[in-house]
N, C-alpha and C. Protein backbone atom coordinates (compact mmCIF):
# COMPACT_ATOMS: atom_id res chain seq x y z
N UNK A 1 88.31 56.12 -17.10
CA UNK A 1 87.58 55.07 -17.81
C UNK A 1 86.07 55.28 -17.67
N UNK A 2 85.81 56.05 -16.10
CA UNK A 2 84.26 55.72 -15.95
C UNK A 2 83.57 57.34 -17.31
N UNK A 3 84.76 58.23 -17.07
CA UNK A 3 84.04 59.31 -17.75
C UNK A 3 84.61 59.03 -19.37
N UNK A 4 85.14 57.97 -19.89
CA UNK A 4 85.23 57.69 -21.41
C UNK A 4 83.83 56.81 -21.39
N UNK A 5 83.13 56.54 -20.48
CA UNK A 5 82.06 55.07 -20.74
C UNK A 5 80.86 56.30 -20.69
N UNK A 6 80.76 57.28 -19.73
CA UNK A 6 79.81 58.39 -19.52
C UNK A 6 79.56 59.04 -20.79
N UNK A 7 80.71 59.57 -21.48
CA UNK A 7 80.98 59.88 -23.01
C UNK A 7 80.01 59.01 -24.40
N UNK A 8 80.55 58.31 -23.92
CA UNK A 8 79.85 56.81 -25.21
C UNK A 8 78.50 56.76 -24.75
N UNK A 9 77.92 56.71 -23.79
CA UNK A 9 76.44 56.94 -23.75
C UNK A 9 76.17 57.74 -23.98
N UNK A 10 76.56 59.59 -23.88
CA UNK A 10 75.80 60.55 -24.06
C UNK A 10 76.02 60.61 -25.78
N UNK A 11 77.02 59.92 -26.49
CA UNK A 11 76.92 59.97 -27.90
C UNK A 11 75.64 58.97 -28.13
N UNK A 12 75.65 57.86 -27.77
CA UNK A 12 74.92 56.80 -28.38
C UNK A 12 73.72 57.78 -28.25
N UNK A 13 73.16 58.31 -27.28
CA UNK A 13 71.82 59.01 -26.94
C UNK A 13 71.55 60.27 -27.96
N UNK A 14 72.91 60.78 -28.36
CA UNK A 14 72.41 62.03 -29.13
C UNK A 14 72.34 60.98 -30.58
N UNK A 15 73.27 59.70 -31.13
CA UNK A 15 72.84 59.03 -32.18
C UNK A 15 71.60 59.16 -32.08
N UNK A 16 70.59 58.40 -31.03
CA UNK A 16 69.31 57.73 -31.52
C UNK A 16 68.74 59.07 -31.77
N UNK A 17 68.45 60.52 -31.17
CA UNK A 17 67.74 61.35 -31.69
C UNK A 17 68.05 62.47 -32.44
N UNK A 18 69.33 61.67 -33.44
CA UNK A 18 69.85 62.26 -35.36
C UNK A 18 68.53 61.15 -35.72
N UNK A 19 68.68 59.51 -35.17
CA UNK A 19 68.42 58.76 -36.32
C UNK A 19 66.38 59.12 -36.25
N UNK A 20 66.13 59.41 -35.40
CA UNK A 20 64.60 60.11 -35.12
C UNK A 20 64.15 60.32 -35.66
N UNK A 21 63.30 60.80 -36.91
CA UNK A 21 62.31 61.45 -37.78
C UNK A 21 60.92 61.88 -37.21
N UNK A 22 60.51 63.14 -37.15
CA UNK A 22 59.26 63.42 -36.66
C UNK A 22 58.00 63.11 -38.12
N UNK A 23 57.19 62.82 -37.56
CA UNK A 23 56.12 62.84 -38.91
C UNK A 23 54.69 63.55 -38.22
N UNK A 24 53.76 63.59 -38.33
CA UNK A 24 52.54 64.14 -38.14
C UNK A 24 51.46 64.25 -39.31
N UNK A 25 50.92 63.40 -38.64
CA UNK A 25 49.39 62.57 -39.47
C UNK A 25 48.93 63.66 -40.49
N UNK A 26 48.32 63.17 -41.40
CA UNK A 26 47.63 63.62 -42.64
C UNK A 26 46.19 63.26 -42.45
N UNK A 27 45.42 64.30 -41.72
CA UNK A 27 43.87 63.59 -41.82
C UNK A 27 43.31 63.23 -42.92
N UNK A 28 43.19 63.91 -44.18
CA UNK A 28 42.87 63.80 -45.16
C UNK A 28 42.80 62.28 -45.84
N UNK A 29 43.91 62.08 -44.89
CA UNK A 29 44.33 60.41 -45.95
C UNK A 29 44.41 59.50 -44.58
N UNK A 30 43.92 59.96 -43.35
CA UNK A 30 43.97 58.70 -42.56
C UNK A 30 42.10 58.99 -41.87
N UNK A 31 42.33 57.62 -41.14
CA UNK A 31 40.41 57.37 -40.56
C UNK A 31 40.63 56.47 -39.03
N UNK A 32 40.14 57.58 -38.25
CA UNK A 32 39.74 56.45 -37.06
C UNK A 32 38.55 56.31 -36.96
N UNK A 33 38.26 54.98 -36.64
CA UNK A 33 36.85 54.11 -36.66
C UNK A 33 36.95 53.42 -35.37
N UNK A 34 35.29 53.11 -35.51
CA UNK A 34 35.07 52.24 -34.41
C UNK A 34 34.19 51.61 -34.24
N UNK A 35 33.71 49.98 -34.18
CA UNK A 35 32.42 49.38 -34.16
C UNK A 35 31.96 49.09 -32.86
N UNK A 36 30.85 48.63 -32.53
CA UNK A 36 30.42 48.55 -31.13
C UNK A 36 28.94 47.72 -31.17
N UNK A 37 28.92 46.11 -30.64
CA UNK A 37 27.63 45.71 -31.03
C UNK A 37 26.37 45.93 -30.08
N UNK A 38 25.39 46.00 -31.42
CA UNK A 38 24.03 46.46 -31.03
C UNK A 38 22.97 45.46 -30.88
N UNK A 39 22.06 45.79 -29.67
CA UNK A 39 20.94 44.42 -29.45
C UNK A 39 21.49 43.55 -29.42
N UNK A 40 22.98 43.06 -29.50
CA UNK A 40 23.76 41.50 -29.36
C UNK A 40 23.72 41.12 -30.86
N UNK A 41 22.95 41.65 -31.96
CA UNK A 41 22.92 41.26 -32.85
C UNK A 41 23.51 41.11 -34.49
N UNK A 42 24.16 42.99 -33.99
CA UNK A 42 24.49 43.30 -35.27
C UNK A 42 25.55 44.44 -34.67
N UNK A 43 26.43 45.15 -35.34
CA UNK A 43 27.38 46.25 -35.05
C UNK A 43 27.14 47.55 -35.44
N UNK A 44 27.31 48.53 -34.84
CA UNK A 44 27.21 50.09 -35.43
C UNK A 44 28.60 50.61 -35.81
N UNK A 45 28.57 50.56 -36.60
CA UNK A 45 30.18 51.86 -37.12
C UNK A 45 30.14 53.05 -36.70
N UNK A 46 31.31 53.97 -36.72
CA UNK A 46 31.21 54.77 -37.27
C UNK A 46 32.56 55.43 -36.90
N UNK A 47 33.14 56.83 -36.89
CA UNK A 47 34.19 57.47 -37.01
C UNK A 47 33.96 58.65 -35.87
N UNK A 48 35.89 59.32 -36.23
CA UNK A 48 35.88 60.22 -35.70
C UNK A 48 36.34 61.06 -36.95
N UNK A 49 36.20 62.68 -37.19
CA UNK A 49 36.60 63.20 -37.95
C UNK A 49 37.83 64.33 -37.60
N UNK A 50 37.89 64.82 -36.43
CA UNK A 50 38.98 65.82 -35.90
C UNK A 50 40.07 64.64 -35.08
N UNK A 51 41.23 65.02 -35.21
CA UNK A 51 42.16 64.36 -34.98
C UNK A 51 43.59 64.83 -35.29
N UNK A 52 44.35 64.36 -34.44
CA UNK A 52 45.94 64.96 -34.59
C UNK A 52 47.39 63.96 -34.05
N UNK A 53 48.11 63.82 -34.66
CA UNK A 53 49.15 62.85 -34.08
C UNK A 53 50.77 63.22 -35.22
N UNK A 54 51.28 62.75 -33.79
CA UNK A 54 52.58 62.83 -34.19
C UNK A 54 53.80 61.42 -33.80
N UNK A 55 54.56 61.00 -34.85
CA UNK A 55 55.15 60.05 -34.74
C UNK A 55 56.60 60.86 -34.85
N UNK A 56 57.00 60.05 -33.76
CA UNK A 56 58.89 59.92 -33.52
C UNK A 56 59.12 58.80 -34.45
N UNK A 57 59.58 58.88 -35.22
CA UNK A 57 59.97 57.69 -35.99
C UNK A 57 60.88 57.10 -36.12
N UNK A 58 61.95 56.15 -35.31
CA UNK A 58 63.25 55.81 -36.01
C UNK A 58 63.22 54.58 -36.29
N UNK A 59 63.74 54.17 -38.04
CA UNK A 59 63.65 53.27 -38.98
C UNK A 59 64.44 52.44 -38.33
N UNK A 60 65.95 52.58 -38.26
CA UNK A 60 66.72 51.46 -37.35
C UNK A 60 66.16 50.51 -36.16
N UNK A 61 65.34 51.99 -35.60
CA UNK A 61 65.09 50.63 -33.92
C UNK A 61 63.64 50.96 -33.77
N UNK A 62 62.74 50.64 -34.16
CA UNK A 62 61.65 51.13 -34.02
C UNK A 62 61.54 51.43 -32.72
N UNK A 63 62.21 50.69 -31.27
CA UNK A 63 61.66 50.58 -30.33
C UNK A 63 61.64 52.30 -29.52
N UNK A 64 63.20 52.57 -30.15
CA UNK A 64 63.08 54.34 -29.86
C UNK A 64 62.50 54.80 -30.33
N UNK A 65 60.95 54.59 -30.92
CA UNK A 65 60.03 55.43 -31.61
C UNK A 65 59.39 55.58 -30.47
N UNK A 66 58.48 56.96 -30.79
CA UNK A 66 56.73 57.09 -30.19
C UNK A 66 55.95 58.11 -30.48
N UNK A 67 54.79 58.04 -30.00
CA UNK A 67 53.42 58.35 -30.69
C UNK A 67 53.04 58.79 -29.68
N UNK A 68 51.98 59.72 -30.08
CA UNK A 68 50.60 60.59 -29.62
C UNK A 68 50.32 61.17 -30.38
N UNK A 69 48.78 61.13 -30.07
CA UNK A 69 47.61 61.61 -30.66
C UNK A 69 46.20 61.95 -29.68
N UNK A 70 45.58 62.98 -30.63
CA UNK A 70 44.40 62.98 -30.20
C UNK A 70 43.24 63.31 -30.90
N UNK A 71 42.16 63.41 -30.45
CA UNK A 71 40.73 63.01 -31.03
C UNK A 71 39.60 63.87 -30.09
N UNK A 72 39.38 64.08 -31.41
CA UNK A 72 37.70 65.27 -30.59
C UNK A 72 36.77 64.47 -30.73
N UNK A 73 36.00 64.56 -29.71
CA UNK A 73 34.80 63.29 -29.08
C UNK A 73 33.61 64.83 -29.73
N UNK A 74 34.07 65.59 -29.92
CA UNK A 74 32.73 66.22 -30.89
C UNK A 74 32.46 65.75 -32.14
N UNK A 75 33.64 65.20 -33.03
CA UNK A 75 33.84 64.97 -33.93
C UNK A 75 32.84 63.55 -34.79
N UNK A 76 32.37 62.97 -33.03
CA UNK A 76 32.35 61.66 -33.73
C UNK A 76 30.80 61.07 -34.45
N UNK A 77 30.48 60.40 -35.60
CA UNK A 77 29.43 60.19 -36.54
C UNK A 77 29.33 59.29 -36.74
N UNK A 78 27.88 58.30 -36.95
CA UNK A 78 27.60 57.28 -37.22
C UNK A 78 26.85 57.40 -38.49
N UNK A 79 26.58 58.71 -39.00
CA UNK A 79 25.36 58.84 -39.89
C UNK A 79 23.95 59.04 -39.35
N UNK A 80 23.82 59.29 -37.79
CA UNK A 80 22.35 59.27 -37.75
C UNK A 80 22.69 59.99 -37.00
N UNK A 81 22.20 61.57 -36.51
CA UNK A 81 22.14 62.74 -35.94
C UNK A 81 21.50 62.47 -34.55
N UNK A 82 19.88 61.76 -34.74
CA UNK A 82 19.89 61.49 -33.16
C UNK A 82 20.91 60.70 -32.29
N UNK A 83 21.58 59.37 -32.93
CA UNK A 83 22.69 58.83 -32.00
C UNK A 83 23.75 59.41 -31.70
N UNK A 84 24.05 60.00 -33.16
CA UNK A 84 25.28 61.00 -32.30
C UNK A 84 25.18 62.20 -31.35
N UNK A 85 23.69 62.68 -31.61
CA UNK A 85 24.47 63.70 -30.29
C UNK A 85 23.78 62.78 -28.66
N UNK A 86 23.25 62.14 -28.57
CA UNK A 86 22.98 60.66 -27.75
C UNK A 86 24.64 60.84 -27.43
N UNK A 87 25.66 59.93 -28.60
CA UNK A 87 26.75 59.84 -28.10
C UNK A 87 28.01 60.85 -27.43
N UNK A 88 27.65 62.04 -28.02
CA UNK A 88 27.84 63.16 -27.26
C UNK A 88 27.46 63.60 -25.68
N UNK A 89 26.50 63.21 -25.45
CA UNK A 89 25.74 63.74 -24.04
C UNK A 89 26.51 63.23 -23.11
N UNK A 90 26.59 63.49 -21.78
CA UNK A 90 26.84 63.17 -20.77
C UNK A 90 26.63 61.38 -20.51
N UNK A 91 26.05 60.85 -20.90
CA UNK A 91 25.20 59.43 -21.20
C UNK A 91 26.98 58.77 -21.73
N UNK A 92 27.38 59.15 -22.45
CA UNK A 92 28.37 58.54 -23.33
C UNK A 92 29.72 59.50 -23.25
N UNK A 93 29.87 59.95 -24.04
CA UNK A 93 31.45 60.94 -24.11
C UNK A 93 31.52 62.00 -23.72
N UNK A 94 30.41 62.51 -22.95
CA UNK A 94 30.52 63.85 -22.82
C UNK A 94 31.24 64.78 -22.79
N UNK A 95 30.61 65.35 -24.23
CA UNK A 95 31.98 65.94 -25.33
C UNK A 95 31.77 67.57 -24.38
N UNK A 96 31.21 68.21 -24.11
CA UNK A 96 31.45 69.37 -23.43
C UNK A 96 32.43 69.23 -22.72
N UNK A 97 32.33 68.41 -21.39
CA UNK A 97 32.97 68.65 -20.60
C UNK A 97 34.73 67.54 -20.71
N UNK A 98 34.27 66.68 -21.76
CA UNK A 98 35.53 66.33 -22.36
C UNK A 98 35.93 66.27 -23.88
N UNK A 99 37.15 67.20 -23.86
CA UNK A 99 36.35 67.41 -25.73
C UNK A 99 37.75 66.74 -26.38
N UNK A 100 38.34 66.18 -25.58
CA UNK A 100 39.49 65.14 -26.22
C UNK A 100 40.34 64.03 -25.41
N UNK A 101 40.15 62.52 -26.34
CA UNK A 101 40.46 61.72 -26.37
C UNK A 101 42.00 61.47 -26.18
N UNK A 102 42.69 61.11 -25.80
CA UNK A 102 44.16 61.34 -25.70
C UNK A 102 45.03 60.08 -25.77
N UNK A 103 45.78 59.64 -26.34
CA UNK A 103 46.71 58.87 -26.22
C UNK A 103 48.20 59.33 -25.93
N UNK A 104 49.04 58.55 -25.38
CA UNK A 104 50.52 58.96 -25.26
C UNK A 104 51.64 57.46 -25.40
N UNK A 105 52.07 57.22 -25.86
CA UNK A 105 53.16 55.95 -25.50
C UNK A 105 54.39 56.10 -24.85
N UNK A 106 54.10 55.13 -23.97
CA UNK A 106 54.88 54.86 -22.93
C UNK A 106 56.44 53.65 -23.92
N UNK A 107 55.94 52.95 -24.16
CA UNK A 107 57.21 52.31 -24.73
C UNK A 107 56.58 51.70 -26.06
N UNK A 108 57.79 51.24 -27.39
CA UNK A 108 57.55 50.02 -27.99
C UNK A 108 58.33 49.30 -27.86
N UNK A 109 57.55 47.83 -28.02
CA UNK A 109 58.06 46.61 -27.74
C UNK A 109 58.37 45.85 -28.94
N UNK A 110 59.27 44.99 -29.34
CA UNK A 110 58.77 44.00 -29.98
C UNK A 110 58.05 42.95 -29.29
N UNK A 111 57.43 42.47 -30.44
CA UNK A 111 56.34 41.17 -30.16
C UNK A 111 55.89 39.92 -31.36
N UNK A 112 56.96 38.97 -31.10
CA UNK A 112 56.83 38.09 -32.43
C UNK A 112 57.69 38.66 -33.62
N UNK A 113 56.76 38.18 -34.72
CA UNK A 113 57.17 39.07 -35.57
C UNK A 113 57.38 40.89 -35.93
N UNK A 114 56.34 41.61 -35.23
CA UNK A 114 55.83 42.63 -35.18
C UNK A 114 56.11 43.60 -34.06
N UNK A 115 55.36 44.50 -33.62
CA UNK A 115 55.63 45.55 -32.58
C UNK A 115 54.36 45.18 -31.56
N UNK A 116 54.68 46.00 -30.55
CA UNK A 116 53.20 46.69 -29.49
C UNK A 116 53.56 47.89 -29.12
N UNK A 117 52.63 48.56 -29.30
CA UNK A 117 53.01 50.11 -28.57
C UNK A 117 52.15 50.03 -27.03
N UNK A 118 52.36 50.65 -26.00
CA UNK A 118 52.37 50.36 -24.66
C UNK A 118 52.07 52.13 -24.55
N UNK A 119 50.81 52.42 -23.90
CA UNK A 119 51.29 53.68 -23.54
C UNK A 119 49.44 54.30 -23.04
N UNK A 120 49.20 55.34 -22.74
CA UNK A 120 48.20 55.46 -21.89
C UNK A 120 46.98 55.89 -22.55
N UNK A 121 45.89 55.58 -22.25
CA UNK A 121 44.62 56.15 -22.96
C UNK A 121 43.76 57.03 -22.06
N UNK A 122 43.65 58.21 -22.08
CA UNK A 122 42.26 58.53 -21.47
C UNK A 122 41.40 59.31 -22.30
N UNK A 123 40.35 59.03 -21.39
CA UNK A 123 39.33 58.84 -21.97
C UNK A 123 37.97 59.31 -20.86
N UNK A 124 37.00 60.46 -21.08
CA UNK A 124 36.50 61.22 -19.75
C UNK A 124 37.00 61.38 -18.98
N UNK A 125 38.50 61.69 -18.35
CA UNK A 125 39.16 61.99 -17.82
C UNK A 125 39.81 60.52 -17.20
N UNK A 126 39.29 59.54 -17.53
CA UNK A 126 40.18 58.64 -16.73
C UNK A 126 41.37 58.19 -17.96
N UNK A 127 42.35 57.64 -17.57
CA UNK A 127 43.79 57.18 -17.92
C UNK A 127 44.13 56.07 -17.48
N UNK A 128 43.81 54.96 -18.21
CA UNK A 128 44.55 53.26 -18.11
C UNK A 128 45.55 53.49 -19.19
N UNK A 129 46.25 52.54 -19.00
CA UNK A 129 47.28 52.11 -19.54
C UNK A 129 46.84 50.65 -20.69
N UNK A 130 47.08 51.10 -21.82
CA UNK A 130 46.47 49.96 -22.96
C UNK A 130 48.35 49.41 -23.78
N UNK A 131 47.84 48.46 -23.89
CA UNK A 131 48.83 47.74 -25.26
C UNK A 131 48.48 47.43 -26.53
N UNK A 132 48.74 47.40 -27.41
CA UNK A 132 48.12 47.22 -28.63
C UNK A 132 49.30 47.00 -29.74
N UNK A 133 49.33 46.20 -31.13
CA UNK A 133 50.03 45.60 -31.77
C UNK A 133 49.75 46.69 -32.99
N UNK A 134 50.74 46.97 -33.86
CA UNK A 134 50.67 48.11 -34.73
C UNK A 134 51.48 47.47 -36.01
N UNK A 135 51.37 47.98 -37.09
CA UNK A 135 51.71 47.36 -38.98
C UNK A 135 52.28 48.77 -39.30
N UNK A 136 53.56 49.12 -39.22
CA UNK A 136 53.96 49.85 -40.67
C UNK A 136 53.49 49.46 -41.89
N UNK A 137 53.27 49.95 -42.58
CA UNK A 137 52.60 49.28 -43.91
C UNK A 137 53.27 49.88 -45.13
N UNK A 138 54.39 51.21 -45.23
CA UNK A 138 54.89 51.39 -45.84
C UNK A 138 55.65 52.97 -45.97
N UNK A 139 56.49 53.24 -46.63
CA UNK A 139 57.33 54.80 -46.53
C UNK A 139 57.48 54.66 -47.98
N UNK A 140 56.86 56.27 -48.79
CA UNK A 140 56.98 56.33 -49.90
C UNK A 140 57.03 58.31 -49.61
N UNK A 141 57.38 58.43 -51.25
CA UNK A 141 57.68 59.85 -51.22
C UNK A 141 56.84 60.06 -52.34
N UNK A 142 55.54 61.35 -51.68
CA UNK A 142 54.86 61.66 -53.06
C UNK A 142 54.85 63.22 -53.94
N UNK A 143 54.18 62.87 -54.96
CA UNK A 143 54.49 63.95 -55.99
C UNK A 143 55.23 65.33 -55.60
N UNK A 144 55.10 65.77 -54.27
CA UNK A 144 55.36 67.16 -53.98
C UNK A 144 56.62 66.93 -53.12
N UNK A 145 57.26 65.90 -52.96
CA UNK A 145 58.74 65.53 -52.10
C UNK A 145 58.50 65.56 -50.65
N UNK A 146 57.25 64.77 -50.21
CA UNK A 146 57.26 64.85 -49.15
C UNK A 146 57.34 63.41 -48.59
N UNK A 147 57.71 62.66 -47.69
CA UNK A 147 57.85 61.60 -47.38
C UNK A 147 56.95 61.26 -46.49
N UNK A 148 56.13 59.86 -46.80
CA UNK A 148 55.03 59.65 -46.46
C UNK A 148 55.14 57.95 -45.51
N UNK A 149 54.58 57.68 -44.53
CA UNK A 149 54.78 56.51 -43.79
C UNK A 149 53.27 56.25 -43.19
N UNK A 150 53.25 55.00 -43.81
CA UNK A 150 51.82 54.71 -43.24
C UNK A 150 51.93 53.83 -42.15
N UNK A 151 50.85 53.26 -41.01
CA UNK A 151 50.54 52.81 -40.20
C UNK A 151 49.49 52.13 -39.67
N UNK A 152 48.88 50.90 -39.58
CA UNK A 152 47.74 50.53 -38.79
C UNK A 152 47.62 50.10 -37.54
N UNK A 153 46.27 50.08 -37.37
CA UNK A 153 46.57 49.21 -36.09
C UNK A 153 45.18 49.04 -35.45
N UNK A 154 45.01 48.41 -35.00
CA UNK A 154 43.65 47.86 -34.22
C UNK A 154 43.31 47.23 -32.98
N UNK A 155 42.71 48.09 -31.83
CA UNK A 155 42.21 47.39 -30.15
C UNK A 155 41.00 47.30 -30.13
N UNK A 156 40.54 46.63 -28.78
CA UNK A 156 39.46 46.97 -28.15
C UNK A 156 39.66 47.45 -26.79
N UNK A 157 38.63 48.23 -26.64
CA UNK A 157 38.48 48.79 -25.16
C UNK A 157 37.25 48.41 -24.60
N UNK A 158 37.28 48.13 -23.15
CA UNK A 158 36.23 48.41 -22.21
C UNK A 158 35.29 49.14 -21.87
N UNK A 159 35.00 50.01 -22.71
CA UNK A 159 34.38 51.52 -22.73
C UNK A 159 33.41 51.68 -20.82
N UNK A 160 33.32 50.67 -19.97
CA UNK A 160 32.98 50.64 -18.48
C UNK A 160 34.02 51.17 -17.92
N UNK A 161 34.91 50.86 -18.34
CA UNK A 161 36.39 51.20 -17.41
C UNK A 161 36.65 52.61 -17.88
N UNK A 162 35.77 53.44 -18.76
CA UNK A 162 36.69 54.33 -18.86
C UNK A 162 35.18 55.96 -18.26
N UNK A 163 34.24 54.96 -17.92
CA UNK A 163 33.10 55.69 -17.23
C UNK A 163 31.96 55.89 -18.33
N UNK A 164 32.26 54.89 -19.16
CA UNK A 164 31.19 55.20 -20.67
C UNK A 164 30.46 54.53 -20.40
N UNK A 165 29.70 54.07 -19.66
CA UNK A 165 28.41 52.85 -19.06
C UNK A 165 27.39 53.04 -19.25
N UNK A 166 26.75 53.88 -19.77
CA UNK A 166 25.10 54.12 -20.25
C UNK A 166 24.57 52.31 -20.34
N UNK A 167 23.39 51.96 -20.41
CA UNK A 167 22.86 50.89 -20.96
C UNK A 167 21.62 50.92 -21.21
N UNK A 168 20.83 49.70 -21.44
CA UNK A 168 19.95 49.03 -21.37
C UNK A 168 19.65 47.83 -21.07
N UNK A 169 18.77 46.96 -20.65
CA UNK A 169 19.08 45.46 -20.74
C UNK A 169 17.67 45.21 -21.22
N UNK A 170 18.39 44.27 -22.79
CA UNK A 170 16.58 43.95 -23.45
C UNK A 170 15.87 42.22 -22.98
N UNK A 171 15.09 42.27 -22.70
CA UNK A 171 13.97 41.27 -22.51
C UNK A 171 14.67 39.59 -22.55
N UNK A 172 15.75 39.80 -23.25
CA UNK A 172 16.68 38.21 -23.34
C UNK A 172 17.79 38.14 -22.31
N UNK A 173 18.00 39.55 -21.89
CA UNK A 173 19.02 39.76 -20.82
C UNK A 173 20.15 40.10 -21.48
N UNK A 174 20.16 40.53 -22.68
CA UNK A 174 21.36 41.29 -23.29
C UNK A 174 21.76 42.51 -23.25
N UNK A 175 22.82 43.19 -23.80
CA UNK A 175 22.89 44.39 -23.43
C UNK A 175 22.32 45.58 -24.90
N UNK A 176 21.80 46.34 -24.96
CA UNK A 176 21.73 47.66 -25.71
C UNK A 176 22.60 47.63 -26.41
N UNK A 177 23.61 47.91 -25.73
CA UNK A 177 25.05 48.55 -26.35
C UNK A 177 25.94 47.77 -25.77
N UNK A 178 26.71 47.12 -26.17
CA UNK A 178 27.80 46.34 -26.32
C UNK A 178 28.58 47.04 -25.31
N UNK A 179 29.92 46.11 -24.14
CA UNK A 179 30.99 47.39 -23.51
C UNK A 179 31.90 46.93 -24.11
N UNK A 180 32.46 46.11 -24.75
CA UNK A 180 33.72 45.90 -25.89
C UNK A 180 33.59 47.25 -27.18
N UNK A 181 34.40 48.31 -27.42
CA UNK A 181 34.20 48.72 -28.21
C UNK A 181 35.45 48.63 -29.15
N UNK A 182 35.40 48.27 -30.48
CA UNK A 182 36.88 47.93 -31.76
C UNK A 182 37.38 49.21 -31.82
N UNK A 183 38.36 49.42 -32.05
CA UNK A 183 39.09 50.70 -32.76
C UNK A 183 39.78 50.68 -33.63
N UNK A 184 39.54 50.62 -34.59
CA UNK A 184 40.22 50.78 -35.87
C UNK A 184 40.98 51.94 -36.27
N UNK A 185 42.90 52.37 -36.18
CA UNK A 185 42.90 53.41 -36.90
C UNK A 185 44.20 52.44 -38.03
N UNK A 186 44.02 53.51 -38.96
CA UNK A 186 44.35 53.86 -40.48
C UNK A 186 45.10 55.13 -40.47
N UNK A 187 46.94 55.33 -40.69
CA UNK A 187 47.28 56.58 -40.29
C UNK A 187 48.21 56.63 -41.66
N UNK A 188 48.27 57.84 -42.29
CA UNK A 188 49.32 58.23 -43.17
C UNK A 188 50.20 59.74 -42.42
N UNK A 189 51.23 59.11 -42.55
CA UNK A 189 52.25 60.83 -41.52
C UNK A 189 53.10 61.29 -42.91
N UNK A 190 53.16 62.28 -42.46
CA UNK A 190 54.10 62.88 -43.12
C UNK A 190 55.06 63.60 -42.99
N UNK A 191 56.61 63.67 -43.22
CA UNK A 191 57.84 63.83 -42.61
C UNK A 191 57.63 65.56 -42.51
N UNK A 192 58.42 65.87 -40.88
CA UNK A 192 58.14 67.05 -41.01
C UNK A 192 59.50 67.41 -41.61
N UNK A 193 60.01 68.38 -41.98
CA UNK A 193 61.15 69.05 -42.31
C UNK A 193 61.96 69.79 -40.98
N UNK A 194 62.82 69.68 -40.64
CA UNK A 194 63.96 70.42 -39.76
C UNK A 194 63.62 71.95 -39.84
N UNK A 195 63.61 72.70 -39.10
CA UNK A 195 63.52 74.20 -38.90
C UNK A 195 64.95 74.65 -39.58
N UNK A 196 64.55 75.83 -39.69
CA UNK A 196 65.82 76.00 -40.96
C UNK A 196 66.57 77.17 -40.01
N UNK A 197 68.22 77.02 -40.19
CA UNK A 197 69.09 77.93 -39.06
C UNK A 197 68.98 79.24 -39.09
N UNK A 198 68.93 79.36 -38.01
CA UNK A 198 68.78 80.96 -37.82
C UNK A 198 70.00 81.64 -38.83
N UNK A 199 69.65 82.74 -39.49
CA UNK A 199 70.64 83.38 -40.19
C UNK A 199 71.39 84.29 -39.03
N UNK A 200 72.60 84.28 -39.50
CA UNK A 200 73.76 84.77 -38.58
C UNK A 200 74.41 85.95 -39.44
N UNK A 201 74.39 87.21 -38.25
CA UNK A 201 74.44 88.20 -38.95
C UNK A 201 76.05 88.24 -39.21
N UNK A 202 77.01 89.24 -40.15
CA UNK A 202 78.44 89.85 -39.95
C UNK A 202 78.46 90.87 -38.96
């Protein structure tokens, strides 16, 4: 009985990763962003442009899904050349000696109506553990038969906690640079295809 019950789990386990789908982001058609307020007064935008991620996807249970990605801290632009390489330097991301951003998920949850993905961030070499609430937003198949699944989702981070602390403090006692920083990403994946069987000789 105990090895018919041993059985039924190792099926249920090979079910969930048939029902699996791998996907892997489409930069072209996705954007991570990020605002961060300035003088207390107003916000700076701006992006990252190098980036890479891959989704486990399963439609039935989302919760057996997961994600990683990552992000080149060279990559990143506000439109003004002196701040960004400012944000480059040692002062901020120091993209030399760290030249990527990393995420991994640890679990999804449901939450309410919706999800949270649970899983680790580092960031200059340090690694907390973040949660954050995420939107499928849709699975379509375009012109060339490829199957397409979009995704949002939006945190904030501590950018102190992760050794990003540069400052200033202006004359009212505010800060320069904000340590709440938004993250905005915007993801379109796209289904990878199965490796195709080895041909078998006669």
């Amino acid at each position: 009985m105990r090895r018919f019950g041993i059985v039924l789990g190792i099926l249920a386990a090979a079910a969930g990763l048939l029902a699996a789908e791998t996907y892997t982001v489409d930069p072209a058609h996705s954007h991570v962003g990020f605002k961060v307020t300035h003088m207390v007064i107003s916000k700076v935008s701006g992006q990252f442009t190098s980036f890479s991620g891959t989704f486990i996807y399963d439609e039935q249970d989302i919760t057996q899904s997961s994600i990683r990605g990552k992000i080149g801290t060279a990559s990143i632009t506000t439109q003004n050349e002196m701040r960004d390489k400012h944000l480059k330097s040692p002062d901020f991301l120091d993209a030399e000696k760290n030249p990527e951003i990393t995420f991994e998920s640890k679990a999804i949850v449901k939450s309410g109506d919706g999800y949270r993905v649970v899983g680790t961030l580092t960031l200059r070499g340090l690694s907390k553990e973040i949660s954050f609430p995420f939107t499928i937003t849709g699975k379509v198949k375009d012109p060339q038969g490829n199957e397409r699944l979009g995704a949002e989702a939006s945190l904030t981070i501590n950018r102190m906690e992760y050794g990003v602390s540069w400052n200033k403090t202006l004359d009212t006692g505010g800060l320069v640079v904000g340590k709440d920083v938004q993250i905005d990403l915007s993801a379109e994946f796209i289904k990878q295809k199965p490796p195709a069987a080895p041909a078998t000789g006669k």
